[in-house]
N, C-alpha and C. Protein backbone atom coordinates (compact mmCIF):
# COMPACT_ATOMS: atom_id res chain seq x y z
N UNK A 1 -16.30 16.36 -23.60
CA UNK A 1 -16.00 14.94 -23.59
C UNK A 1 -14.48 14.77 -23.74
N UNK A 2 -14.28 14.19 -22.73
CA UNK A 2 -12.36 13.92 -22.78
C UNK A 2 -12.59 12.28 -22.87
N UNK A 3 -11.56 11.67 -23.43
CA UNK A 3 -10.87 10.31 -23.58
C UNK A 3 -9.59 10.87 -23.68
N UNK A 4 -8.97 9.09 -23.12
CA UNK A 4 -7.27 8.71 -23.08
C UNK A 4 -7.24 7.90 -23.94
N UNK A 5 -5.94 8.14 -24.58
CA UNK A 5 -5.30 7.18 -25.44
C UNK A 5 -4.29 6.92 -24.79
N UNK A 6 -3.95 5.71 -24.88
CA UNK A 6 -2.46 4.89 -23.97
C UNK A 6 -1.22 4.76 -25.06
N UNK A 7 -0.65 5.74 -24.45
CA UNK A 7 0.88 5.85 -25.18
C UNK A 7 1.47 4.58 -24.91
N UNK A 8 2.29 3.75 -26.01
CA UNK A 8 3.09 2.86 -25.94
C UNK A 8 4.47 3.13 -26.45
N UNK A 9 5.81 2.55 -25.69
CA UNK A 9 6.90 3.16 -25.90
C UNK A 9 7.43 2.43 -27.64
N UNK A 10 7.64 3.11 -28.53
CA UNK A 10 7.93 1.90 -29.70
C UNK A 10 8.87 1.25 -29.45
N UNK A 11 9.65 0.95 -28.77
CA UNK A 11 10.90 0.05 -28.79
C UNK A 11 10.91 -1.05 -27.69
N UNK A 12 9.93 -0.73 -26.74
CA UNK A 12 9.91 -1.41 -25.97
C UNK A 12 8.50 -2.26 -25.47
N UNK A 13 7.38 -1.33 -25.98
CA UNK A 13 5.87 -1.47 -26.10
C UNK A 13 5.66 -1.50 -24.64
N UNK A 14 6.52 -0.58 -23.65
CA UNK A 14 5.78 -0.40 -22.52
C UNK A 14 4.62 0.57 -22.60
N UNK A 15 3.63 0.82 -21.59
CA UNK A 15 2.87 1.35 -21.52
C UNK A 15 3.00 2.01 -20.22
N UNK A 16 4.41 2.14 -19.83
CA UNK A 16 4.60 3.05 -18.30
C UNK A 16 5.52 4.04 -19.37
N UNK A 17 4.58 4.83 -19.64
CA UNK A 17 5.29 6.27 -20.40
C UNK A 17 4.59 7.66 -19.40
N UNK A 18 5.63 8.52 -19.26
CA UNK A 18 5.32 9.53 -19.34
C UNK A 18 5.63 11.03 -19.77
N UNK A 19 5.09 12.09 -20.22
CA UNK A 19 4.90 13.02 -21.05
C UNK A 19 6.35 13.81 -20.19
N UNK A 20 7.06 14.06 -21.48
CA UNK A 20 8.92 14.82 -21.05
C UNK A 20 8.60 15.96 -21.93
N UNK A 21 7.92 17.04 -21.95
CA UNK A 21 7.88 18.69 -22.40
C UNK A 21 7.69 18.53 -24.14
N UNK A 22 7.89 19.12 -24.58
CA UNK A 22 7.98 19.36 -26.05
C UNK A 22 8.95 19.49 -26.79
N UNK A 23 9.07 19.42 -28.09
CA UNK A 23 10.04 19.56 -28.98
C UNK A 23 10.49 21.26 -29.56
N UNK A 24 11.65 20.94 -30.40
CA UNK A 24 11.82 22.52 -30.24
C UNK A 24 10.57 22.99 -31.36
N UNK A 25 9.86 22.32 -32.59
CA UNK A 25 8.84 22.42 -33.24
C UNK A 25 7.19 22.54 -32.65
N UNK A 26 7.14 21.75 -30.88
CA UNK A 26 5.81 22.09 -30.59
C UNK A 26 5.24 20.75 -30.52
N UNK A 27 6.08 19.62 -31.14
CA UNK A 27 5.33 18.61 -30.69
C UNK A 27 5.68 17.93 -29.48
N UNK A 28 4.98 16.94 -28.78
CA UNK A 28 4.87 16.36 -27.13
C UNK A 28 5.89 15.37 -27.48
N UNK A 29 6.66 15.09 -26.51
CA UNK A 29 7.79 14.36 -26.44
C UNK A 29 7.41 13.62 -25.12
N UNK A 30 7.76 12.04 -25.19
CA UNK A 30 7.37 11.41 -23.92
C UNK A 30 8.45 10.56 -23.53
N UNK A 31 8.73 10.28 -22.36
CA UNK A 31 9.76 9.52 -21.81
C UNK A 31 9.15 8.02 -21.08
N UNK A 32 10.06 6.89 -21.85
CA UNK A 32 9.70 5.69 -21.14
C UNK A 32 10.39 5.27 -19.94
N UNK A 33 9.34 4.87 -18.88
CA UNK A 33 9.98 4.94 -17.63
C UNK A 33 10.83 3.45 -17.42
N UNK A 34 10.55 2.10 -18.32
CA UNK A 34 11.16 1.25 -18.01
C UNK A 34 12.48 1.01 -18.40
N UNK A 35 12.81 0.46 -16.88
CA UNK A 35 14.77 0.72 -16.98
C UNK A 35 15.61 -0.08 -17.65
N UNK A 36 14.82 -1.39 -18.65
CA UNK A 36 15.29 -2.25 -19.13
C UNK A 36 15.17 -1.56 -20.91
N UNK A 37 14.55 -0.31 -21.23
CA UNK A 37 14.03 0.11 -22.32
C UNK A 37 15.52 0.87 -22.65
N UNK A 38 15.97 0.55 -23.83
CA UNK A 38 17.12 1.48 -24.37
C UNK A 38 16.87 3.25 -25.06
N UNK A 39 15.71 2.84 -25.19
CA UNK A 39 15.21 4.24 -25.78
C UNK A 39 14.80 5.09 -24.21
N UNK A 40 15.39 6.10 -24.44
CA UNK A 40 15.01 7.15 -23.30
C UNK A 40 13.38 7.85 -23.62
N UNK A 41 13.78 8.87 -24.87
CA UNK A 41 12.46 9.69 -25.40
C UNK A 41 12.32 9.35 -26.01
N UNK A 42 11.35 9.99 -26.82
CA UNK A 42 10.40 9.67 -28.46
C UNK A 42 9.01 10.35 -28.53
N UNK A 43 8.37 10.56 -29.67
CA UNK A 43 7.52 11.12 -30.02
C UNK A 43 7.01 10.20 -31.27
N UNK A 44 5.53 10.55 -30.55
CA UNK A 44 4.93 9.75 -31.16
C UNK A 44 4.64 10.17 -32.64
N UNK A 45 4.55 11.40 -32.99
CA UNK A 45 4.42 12.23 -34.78
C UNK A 45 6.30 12.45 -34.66
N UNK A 46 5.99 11.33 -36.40
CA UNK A 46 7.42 11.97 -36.59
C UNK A 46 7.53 13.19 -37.97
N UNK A 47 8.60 13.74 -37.82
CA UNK A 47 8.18 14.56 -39.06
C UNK A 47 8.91 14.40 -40.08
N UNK A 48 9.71 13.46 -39.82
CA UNK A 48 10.15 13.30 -41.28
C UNK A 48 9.84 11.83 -41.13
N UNK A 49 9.19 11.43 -42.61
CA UNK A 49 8.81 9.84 -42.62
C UNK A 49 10.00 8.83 -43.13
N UNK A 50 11.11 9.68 -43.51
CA UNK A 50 12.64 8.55 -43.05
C UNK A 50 12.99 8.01 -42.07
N UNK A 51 12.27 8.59 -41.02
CA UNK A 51 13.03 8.18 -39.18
C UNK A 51 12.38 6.97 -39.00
N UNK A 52 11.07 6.83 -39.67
CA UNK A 52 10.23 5.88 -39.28
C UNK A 52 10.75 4.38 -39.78
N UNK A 53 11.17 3.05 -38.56
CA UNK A 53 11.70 1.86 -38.81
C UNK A 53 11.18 1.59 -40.63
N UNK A 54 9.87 1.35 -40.31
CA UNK A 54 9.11 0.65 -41.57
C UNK A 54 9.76 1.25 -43.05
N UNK A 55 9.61 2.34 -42.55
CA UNK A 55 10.16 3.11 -44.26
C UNK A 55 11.63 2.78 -44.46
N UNK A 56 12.32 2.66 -43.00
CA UNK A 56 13.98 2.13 -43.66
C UNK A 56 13.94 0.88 -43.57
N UNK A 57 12.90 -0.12 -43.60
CA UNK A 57 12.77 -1.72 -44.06
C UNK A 57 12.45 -1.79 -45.51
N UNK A 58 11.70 -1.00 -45.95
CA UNK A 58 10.96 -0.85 -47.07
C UNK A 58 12.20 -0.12 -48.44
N UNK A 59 13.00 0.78 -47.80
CA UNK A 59 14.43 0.70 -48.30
C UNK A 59 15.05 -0.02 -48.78
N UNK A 60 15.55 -0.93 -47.56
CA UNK A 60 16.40 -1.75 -47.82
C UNK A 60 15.61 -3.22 -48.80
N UNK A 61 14.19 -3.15 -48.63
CA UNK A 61 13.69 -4.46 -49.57
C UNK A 61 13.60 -4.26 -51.07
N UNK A 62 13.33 -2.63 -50.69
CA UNK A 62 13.51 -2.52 -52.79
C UNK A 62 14.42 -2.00 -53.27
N UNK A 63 15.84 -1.95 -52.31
CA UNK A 63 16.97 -2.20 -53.10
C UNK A 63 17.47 -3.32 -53.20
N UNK A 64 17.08 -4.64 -52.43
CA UNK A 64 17.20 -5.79 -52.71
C UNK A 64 16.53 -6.27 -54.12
N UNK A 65 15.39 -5.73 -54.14
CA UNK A 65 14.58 -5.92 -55.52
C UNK A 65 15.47 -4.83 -56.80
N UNK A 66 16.11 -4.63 -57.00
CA UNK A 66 16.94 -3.77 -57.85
C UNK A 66 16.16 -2.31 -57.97
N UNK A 67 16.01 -2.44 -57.02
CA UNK A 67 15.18 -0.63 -57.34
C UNK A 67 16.51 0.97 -57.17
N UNK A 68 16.61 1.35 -58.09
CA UNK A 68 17.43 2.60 -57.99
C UNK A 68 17.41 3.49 -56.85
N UNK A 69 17.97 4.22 -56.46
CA UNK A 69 18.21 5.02 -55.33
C UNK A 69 17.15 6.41 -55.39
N UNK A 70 17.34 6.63 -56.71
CA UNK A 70 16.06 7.96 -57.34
C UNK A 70 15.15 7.45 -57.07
N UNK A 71 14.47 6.28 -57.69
CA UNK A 71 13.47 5.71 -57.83
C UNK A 71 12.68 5.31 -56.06
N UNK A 72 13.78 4.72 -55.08
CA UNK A 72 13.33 4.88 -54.23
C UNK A 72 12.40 6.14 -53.29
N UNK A 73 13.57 7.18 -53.20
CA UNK A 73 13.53 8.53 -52.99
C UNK A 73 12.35 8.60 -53.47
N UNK A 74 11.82 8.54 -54.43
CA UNK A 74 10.48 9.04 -55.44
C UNK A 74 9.49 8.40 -54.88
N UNK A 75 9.11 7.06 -54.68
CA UNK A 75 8.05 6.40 -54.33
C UNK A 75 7.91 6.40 -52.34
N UNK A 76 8.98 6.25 -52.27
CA UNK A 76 8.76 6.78 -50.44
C UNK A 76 8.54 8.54 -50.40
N UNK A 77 8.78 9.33 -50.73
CA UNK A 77 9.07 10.60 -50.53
C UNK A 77 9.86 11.00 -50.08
N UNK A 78 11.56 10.77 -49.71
CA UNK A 78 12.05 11.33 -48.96
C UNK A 78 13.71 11.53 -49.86
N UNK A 79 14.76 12.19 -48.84
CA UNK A 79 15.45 12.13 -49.71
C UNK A 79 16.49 11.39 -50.08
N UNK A 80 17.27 11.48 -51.13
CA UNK A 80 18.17 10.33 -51.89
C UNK A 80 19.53 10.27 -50.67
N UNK A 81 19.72 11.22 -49.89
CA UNK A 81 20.76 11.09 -49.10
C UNK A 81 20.14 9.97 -48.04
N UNK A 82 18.90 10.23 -47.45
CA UNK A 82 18.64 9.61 -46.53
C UNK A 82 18.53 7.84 -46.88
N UNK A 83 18.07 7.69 -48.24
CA UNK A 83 18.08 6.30 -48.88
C UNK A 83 19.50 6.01 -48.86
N UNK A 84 20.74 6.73 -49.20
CA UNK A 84 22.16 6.38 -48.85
C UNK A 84 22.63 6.04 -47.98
N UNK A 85 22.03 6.71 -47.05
CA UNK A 85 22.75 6.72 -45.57
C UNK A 85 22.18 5.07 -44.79
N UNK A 86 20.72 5.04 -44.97
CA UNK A 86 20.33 3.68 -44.53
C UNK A 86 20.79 2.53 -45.70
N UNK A 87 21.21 2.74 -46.72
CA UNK A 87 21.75 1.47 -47.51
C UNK A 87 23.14 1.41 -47.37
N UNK A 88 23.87 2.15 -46.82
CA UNK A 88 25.24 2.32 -45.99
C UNK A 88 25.70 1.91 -44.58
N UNK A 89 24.56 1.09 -43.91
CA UNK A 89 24.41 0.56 -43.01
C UNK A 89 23.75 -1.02 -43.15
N UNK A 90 23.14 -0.88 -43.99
CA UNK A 90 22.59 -2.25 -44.34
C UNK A 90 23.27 -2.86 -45.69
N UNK A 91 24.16 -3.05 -45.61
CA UNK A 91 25.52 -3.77 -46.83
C UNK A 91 24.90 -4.62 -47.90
N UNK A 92 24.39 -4.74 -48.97
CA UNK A 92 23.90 -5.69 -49.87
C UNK A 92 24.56 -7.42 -49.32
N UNK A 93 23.95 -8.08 -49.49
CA UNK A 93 25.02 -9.30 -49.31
C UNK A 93 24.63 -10.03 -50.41
């Protein structure tokens, strides 16, 4: 029994994707074909869960909420550089 699942591009939510070889780890890497899409590739498993938009929204909201930089790191899982680097781009105001 085979089924398809319909790849959607995340940045653009096309659904004219197609499959661009693998990563140097083994996972499938796919290319969006629409020419108005800024993102070229992407993969759909990421492996580190910092890359992922949501987790650097979720950053930047509970350092708005006074949450420490450790403390972040700790409850997302990832690391304290990577919580730096996205709160170094997103400026407190």
């Amino acid at each position: 029994m085979t089924f398809c699942v319909p790849v959607q591009c995340p940045h653009c939510h096309s659904t004219d994707v197609i499959k661009h070889g693998k990563s140097s780890n083994g996972k499938q890497r796919y290319r969006c074909c629409n020419p108005h899409c800024l993102r070229v590739t992407f993969s759909l498993n990421l492996d580190y869960p910092g890359r992922d938009a949501k987790i650097k929204q979720k950053i930047v909201e509970m350092n708005h909420n006074g949450t420490t930089v450790r403390e972040i790191s700790r409850n997302l899982k990832i690391s304290t550089a990577t919580v730096i680097k996205e709160l170094k781009k997103n400026p407190r105001q």
